[in-house]
Protein backbone atom coordinates (compact mmCIF):
# COMPACT_ATOMS: atom_id res chain seq x y z
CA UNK A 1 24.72 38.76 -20.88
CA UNK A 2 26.00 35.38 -22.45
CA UNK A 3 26.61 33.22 -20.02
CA UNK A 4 28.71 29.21 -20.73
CA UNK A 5 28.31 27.99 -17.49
CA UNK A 6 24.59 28.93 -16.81
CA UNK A 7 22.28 26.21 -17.16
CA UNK A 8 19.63 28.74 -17.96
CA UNK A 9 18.64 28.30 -21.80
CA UNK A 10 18.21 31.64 -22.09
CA UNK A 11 21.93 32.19 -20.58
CA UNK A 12 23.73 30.05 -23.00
CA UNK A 13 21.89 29.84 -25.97
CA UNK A 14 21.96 33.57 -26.00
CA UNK A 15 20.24 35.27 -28.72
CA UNK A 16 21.75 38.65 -28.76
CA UNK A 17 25.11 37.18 -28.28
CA UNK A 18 24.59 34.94 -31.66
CA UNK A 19 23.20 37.87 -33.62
CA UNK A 20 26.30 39.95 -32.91
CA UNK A 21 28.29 36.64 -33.90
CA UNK A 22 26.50 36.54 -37.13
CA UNK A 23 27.88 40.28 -37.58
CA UNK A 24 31.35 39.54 -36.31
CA UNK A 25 31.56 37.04 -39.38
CA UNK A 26 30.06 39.06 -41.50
CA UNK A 27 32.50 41.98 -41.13
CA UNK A 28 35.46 39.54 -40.98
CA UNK A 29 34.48 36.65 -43.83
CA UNK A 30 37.27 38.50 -46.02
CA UNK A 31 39.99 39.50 -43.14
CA UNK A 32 42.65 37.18 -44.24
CA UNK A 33 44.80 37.43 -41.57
CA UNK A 34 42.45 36.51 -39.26
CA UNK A 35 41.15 33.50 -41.71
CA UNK A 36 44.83 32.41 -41.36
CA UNK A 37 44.97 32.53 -37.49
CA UNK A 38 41.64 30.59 -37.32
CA UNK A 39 42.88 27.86 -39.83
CA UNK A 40 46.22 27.35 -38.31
CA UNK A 41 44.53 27.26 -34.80
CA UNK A 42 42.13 24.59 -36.08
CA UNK A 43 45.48 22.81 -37.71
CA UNK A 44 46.45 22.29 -33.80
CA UNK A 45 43.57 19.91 -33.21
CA UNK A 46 42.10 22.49 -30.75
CA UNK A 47 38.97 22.95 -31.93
CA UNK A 48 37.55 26.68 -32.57
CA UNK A 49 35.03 29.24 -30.75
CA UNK A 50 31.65 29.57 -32.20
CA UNK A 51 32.47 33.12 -33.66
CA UNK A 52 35.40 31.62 -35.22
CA UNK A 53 33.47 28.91 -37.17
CA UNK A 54 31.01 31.37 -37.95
CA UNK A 55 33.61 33.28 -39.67
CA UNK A 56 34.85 30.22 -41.93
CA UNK A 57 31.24 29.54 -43.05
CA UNK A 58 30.59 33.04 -43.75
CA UNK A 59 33.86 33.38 -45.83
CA UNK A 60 32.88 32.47 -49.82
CA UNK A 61 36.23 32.71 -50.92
CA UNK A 62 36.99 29.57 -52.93
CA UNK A 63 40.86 29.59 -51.82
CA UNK A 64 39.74 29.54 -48.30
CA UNK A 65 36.81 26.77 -48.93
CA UNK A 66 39.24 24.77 -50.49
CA UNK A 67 42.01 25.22 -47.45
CA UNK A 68 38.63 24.15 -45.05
CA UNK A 69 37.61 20.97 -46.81
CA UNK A 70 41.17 19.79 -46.74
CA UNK A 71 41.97 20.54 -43.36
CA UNK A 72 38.70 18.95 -42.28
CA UNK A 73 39.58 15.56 -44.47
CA UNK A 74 42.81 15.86 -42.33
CA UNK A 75 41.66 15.99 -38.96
CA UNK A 76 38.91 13.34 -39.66
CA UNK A 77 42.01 10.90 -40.63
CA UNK A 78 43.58 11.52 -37.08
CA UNK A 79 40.97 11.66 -34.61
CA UNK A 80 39.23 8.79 -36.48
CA UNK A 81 41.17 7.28 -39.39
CA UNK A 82 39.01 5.35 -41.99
CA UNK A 83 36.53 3.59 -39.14
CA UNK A 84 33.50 4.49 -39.97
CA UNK A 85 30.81 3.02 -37.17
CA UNK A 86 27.27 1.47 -38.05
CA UNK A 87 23.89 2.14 -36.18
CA UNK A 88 20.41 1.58 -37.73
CA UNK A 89 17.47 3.75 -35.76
CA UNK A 90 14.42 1.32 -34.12
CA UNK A 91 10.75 3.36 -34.21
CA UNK A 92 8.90 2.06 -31.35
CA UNK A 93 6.30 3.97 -31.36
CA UNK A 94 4.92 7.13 -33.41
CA UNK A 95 1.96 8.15 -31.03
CA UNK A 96 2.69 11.75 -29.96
CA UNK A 97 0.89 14.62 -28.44
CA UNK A 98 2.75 17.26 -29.65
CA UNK A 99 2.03 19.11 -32.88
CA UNK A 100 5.36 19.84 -34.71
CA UNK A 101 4.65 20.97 -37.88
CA UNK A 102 7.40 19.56 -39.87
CA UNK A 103 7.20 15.90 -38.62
CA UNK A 104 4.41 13.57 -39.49
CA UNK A 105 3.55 12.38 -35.99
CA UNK A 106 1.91 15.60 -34.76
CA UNK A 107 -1.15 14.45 -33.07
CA UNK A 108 -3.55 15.92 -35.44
CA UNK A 109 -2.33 14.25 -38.31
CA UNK A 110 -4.73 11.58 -39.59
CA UNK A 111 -3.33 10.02 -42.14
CA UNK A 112 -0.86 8.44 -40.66
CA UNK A 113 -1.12 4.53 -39.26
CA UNK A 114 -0.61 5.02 -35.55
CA UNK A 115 1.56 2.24 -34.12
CA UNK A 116 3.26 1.00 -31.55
CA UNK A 117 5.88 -1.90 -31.10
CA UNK A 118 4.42 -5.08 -28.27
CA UNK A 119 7.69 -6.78 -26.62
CA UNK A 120 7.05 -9.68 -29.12
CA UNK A 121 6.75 -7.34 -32.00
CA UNK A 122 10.45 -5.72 -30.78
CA UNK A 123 11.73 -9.10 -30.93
CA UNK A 124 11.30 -9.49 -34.55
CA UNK A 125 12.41 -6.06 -35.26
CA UNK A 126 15.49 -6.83 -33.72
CA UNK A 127 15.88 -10.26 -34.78
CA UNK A 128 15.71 -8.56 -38.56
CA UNK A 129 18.51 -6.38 -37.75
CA UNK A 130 20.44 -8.64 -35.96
CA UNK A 131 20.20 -10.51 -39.42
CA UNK A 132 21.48 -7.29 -41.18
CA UNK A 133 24.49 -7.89 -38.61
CA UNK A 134 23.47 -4.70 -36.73
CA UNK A 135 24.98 -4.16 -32.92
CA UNK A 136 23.85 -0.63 -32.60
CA UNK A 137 20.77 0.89 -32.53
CA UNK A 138 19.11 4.29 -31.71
CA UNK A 139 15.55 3.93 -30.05
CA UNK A 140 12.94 6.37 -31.81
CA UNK A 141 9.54 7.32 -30.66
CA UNK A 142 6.97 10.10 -30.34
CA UNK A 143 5.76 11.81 -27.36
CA UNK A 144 3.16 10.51 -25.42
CA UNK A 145 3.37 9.49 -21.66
CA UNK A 146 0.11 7.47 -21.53
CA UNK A 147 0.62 4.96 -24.76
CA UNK A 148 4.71 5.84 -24.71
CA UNK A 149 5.44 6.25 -21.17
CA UNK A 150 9.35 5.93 -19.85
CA UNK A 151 8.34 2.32 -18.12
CA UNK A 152 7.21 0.94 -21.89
CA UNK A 153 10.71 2.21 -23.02
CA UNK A 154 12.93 1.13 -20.72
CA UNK A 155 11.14 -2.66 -20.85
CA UNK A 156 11.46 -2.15 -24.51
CA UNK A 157 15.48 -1.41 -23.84
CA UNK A 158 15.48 -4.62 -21.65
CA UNK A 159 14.09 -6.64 -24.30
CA UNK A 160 16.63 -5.58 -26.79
CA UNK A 161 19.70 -6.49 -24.65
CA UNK A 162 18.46 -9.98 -24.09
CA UNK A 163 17.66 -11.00 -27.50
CA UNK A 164 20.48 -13.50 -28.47
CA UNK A 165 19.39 -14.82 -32.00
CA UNK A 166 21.98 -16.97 -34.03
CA UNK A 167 25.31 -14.75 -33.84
CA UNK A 168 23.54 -11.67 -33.12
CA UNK A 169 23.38 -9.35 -30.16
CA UNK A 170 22.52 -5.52 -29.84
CA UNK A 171 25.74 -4.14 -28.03
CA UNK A 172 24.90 -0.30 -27.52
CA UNK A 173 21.55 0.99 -27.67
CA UNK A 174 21.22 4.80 -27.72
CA UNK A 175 17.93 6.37 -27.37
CA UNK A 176 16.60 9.64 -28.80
CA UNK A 177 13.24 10.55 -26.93
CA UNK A 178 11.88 13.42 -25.81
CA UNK A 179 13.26 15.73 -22.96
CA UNK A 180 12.08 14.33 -19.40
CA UNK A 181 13.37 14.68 -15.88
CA UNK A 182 16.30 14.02 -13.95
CA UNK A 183 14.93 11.01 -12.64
CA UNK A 184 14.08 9.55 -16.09
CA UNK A 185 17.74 9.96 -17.04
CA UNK A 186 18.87 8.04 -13.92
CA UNK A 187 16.29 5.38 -15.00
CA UNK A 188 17.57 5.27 -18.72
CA UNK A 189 21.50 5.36 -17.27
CA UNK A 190 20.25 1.98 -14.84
CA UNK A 191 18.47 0.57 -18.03
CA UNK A 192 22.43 0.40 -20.07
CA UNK A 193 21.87 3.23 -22.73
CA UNK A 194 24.85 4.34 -24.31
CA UNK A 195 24.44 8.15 -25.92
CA UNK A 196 20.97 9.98 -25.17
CA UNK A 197 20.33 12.18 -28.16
CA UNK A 198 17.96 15.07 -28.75
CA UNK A 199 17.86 17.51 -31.89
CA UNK A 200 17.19 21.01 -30.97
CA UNK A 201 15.51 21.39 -33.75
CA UNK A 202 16.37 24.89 -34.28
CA UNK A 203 18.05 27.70 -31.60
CA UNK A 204 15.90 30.62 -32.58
CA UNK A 205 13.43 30.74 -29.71
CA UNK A 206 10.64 32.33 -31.97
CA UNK A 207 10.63 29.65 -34.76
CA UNK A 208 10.88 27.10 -32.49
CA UNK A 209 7.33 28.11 -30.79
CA UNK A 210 6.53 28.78 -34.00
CA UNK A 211 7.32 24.93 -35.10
CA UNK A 212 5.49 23.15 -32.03
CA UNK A 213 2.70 25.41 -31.12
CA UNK A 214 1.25 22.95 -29.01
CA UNK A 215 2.32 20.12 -26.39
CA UNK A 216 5.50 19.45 -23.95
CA UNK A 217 7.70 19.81 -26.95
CA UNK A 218 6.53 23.91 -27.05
CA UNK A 219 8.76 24.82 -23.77
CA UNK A 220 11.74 26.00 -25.51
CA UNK A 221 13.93 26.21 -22.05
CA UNK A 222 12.93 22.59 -21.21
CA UNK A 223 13.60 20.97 -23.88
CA UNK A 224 17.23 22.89 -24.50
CA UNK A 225 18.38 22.26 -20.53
CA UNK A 226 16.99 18.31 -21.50
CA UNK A 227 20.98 17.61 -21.97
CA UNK A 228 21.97 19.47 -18.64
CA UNK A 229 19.28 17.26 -16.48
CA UNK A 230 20.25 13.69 -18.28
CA UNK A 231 24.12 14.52 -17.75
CA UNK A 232 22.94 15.31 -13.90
CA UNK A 233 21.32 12.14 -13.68
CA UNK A 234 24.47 10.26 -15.02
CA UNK A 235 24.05 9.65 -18.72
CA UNK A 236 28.01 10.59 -19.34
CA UNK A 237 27.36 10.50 -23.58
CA UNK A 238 24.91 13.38 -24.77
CA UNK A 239 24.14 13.94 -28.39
CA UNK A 240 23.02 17.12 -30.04
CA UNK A 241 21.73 17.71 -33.75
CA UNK A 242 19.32 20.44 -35.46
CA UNK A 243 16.83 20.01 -38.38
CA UNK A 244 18.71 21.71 -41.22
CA UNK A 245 16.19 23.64 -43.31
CA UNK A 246 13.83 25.04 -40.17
CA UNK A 247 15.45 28.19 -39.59
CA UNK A 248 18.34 30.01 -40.76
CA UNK A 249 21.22 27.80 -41.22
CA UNK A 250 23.94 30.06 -40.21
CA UNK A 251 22.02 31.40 -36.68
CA UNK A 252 21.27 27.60 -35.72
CA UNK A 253 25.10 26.62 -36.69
CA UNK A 254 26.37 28.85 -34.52
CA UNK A 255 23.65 27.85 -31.52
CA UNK A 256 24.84 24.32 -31.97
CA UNK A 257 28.02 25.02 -31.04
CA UNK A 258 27.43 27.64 -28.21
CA UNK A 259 25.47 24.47 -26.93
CA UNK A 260 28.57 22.12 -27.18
CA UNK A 261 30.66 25.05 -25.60
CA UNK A 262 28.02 24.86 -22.68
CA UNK A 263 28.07 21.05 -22.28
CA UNK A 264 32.14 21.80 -21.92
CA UNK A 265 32.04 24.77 -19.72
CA UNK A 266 29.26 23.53 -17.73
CA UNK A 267 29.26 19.56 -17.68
CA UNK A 268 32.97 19.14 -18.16
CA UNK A 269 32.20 17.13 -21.05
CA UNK A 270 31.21 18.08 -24.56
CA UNK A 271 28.57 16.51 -26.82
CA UNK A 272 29.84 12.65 -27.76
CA UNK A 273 27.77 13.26 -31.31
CA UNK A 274 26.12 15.85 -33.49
CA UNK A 275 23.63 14.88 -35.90
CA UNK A 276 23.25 16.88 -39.06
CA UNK A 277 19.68 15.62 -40.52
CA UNK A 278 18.06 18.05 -43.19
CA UNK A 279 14.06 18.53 -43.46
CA UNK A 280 12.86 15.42 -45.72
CA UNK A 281 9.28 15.03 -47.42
CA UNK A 282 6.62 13.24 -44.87
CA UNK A 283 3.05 13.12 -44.63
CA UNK A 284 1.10 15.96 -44.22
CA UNK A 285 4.29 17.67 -44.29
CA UNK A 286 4.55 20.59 -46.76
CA UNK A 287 8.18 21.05 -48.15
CA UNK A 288 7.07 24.40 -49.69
CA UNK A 289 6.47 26.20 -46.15
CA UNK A 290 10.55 25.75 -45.42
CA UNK A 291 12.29 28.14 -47.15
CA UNK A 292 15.27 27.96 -45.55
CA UNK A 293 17.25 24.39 -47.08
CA UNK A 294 20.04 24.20 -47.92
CA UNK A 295 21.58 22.98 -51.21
CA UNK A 296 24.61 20.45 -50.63
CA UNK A 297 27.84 22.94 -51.07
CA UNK A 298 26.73 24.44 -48.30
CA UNK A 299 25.74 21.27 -46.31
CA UNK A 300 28.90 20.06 -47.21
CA UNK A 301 30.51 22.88 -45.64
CA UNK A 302 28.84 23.03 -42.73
CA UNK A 303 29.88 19.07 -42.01
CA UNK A 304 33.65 20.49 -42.61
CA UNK A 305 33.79 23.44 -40.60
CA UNK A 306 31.69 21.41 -37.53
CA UNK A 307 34.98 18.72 -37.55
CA UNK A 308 37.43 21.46 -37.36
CA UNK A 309 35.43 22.87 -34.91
CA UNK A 310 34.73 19.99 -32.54
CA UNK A 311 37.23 17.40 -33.67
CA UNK A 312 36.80 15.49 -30.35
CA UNK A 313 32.89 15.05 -31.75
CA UNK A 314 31.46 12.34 -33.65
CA UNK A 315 29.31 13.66 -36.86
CA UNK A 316 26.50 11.22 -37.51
CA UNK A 317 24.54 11.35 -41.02
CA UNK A 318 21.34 9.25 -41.59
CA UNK A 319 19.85 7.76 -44.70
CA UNK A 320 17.91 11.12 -45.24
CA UNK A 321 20.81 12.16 -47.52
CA UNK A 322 21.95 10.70 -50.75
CA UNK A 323 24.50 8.23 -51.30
CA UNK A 324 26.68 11.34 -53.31
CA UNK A 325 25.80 13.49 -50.14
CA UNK A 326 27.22 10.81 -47.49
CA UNK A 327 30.13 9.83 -49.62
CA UNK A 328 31.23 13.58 -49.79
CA UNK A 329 30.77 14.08 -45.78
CA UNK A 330 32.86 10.99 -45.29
CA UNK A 331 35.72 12.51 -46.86
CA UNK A 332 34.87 15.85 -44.65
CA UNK A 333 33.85 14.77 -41.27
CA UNK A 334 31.38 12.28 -40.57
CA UNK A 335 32.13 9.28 -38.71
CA UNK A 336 28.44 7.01 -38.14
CA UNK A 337 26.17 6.46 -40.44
CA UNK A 338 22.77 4.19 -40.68
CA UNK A 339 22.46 1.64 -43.14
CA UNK A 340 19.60 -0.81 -44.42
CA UNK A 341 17.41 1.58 -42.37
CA UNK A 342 13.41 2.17 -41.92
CA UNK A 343 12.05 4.74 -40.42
CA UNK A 344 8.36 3.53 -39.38
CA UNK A 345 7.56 1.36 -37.03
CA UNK A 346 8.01 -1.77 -37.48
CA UNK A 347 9.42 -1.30 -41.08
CA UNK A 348 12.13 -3.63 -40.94
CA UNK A 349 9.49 -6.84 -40.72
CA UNK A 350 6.77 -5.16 -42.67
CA UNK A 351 8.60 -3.47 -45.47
CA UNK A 352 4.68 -1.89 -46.60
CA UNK A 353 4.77 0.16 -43.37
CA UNK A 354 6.14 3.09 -45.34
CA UNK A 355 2.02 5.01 -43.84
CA UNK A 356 3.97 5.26 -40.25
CA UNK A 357 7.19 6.30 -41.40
CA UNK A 358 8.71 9.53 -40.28
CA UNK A 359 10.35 10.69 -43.23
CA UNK A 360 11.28 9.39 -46.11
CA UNK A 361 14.77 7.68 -46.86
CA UNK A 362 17.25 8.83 -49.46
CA UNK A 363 19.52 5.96 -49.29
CA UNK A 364 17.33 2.84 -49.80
CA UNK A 365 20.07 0.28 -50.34
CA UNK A 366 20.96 -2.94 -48.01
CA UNK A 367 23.00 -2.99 -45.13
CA UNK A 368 25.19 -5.37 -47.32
CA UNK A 369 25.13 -2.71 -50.14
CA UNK A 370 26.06 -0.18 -47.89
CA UNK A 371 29.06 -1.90 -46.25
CA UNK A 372 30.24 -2.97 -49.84
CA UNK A 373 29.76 0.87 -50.78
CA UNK A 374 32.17 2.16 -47.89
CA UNK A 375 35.01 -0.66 -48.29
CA UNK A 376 35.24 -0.05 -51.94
CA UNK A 377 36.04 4.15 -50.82
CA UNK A 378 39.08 2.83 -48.60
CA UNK A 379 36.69 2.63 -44.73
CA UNK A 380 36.33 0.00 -42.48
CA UNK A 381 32.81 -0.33 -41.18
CA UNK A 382 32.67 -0.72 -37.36
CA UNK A 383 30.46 -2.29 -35.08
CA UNK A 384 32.49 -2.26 -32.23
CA UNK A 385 30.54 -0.97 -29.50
CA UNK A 386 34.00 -1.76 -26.80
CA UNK A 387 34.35 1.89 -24.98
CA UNK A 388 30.81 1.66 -23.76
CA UNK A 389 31.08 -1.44 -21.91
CA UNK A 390 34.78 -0.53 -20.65
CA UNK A 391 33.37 2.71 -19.09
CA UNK A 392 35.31 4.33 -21.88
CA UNK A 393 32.64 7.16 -21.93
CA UNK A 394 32.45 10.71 -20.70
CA UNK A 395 35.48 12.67 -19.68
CA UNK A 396 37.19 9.20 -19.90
CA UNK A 397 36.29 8.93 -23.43
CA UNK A 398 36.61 13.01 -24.27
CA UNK A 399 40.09 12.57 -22.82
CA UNK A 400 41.48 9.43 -25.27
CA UNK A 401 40.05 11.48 -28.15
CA UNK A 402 41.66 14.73 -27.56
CA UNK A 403 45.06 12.83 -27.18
CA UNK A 404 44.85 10.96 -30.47
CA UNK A 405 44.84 7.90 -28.45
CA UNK A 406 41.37 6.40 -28.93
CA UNK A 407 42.62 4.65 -32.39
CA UNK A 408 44.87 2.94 -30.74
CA UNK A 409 41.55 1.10 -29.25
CA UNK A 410 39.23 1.49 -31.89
CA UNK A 411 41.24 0.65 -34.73
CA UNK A 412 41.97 -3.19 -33.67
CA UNK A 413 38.31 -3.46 -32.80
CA UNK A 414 36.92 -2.07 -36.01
CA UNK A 415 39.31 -4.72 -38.02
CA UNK A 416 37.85 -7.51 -35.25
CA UNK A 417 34.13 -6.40 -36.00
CA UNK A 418 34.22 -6.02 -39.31
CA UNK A 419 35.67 -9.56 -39.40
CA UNK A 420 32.71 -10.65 -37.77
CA UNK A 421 30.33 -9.34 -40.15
CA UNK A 422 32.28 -10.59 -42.85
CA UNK A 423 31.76 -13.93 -40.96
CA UNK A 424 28.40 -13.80 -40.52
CA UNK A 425 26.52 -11.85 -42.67
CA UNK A 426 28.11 -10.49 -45.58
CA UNK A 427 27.65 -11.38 -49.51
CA UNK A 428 30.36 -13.15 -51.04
CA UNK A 429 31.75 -10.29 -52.91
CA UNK A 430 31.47 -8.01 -49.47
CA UNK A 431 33.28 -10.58 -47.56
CA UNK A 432 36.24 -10.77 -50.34
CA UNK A 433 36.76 -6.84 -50.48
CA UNK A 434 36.18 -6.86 -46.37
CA UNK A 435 39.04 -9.74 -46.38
CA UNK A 436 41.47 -7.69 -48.14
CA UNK A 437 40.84 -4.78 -46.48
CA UNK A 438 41.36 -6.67 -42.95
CA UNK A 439 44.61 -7.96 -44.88
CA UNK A 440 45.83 -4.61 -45.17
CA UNK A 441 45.23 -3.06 -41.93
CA UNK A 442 46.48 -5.68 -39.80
CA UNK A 443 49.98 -4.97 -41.83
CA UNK A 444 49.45 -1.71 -40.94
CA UNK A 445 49.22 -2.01 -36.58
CA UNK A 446 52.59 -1.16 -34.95
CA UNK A 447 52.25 -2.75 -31.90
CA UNK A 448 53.66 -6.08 -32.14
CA UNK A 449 51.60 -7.51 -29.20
CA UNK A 450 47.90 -6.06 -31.03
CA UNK A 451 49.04 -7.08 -33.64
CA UNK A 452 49.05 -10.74 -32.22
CA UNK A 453 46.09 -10.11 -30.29
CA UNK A 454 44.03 -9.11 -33.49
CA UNK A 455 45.52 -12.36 -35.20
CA UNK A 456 44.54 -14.59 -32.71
CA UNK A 457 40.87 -13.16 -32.34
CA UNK A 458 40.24 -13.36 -36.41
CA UNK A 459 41.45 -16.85 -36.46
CA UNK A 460 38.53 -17.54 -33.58
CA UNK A 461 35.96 -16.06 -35.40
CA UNK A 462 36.85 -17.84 -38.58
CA UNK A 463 36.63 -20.78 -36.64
CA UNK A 464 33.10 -19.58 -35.40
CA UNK A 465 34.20 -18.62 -31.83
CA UNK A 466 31.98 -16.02 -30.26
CA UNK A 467 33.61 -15.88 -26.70
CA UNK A 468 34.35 -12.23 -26.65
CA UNK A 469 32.81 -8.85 -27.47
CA UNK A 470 33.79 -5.86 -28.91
């Protein structure tokens, strides 16, 4: 029997309860009237069940794809306007024991240039992205607790907060490493993380033994309760994601978000992100043996029917897709993205370590390219990394969201941040669109005394004042 509140994988990630799901939408994807109810519930901001969603992406009818991408570009607008916030992902080491056989560090592979990051090698990594104008970063390693062990990462994390180099200064880093124990949580909550994220991977028990046949990563139950034990040992921001392309797309869709209903109904608090990465070419990775990708309409759709589903939920998209692909999802849900990113370790010093890199990257251009890209579309690129530091994460932060209120925060520091970039890093023709664009929104702030406030902080950094943080 399905079961929310259970923190049993087996409970709520229920298997029979998905498959009948799957049928439910099946039957339905042409029942109109209930279409209708599920749209105009969604057009209340309050989210929708998993067997609703299913529904929607089970429905081909154009009228009712059409009526979904355009209630999805709504809702984005209001929960999170035109901020769109930057990260860049930090590989720190790609030893691993396990043998996942879609990802290139599966201990038996031999072709790839094992690595790992020293604390003086860190420091130029993030000195390099600091030079991008980077504040956010997600942590990225393999599994291996004797040459990646959780004391090596949360040293690493110390190092990162304390490099100060010219203007720069990582503000939020969130770490995506394997599952562990309570006690590892509380240790990565002490260390200052912001969001812990793991990707599933995929929900169907069977292909995901299949997929890591061997090593930690092979205990289905352990690593899906992972986000139960780090939320029990304090990490308020969780992140979920799967690998798009393992297993059947519409079965691990509707897992995701009996997952996020879990996190709700058992954790009071529902994922702070969901990643939507699709299988990319890697070595020793064989693109033929997944048959189950996924072309872009459908990708697409997905991304739309996820932010009706979860408005309160940031959407984060990587450089594995296209700069097409990401501009579309802006318009339908996403709200992070990376930019100027490498995924080997240390790629962003060496640009020839492409031999340890995880996958490879769709969207090679600059950081400066990429924040260039998204203020010509209309979107102001934020580093503002405020709600973390101001405890503003959690229930605390769930609860701004869900009452449309978090812009009112965001929104000032996105202008503020992006003016700092501008400031600091950006190419002249960046900084003249980013000027205009600042222009604009600061018109556009109601508030009289934020208004001021912005004002006032703009004409400090201008001046080169770096007295405050966002």
């Amino acid at each position: 029997m399905y079961n929310s509140k259970s923190k049993k994988a087996e409970d709520f990630i229920n298997d029979e309860e998905i498959l009948e799901t799957l049928e439910y939408a099946r039957r339905n994807k042409e029942n109109m009237s209930l279409i209708e109810d599920i749209l105009k519930k969604a057009a209340e901001y309050k989210g929708l069940s998993y067997r609703e969603a299913a529904v929607l992406l089970e429905c081909e009818l154009d009228e009712v794809k059409e009526k979904v991408f355009g209630l999805a570009e709504h809702i984005k607008k209001k929960f999170y306007g035109n901020r769109i916030v930057m990260f860049a992902p930090l590989y720190l080491s790609n030893y691993c024991v396990n043998e996942c056989r879609y990802c290139p560090y599966h201990g038996s592979n031999k072709h790839i240039s094992r690595k790992q990051l020293s604390q003086e090698d860190i420091v130029r990594e993030v000195m390099a992205l600091q030079d991008m104008g980077h504040k956010r970063l997600a942590l990225e390693t393999g599994e291996d607790p004797e040459n990646c062990p959780i004391e090596y990462v949360l040293e690493s994390i110390k190092t990162i907060y304390g490099i100060k180099h010219k203007n720069g200064a990582i503000r939020r880093v969130n770490v995506n490493i394997a599952a562990t124990t309570i006690e590892n949580y509380k240790k990565l909550k002490d260390a200052g993380i912001g969001t812990y994220i793991l990707f599933q991977e995929t929900y169907h028990k069977p292909t995901y033994e299949y997929l890591h046949p061997k090593g930690p990563k092979h205990n289905y139950a352990y690593h899906t309760e992972a986000m139960d034990r780090a939320m029990e040992g304090g990490i308020d921001d969780v992140g979920l994601g799967v690998l798009f392309g393992l297993n059947l797309y519409k079965y691990d869709f509707v897992g995701l978000l009996m997952h996020a209903k879990h996190l709700e109904d058992a954790m009071g608090v529902g994922p702070h992100t969901i990643s939507v990465p699709r299988i990319r070419p890697a070595d020793d990775v064989d693109l033929k043996e997944y048959s189950n990708a996924i072309p872009d309409s459908i990708f697409e759709k997905i991304v739309a029917i996820l932010r009706i589903a979860v408005p309160y939920t940031g959407i984060i998209m990587s450089t594995r897709e296209s700069e097409k692909t990401r501009g579309e999802c802006l318009k339908l849900g996403v709200s992070q993205i990376s930019g100027g990113s490498s995924t080997s370790v240390g790629g962003y010093v060496e640009k020839e370590a492409e031999n340890s890199a995880q996958f490879e990257v769709n969207d090679t251009r600059t950081m400066d390219e990429v924040v260039n890209w998204l203020l010509t579309l209309g979107y102001i690129p934020s580093f503002c990394t405020a709600c973390y530091r101001e405890g503003r994460t959690g229930d605390r932060f769930m609860r701004l969201v869900k009452s449309g209120a978090i812009a009112q925060v965001c929104h000032p520091n996105a202008i503020m941040t992006l003016k700092e970039y501008l400031e600091d890093y950006a190419s002249e023709d960046t900084r003249a669109k980013g000027e205009k664009m600042i222009e604009k929104e600061v018109e556009l702030l109601q508030n009289s005394d934020v208004k001021r406030i912005v004002k006032e902080h703009l004409s400090d950094l201008h001046e080169g004042k770096r007295d405050f943080r966002f």
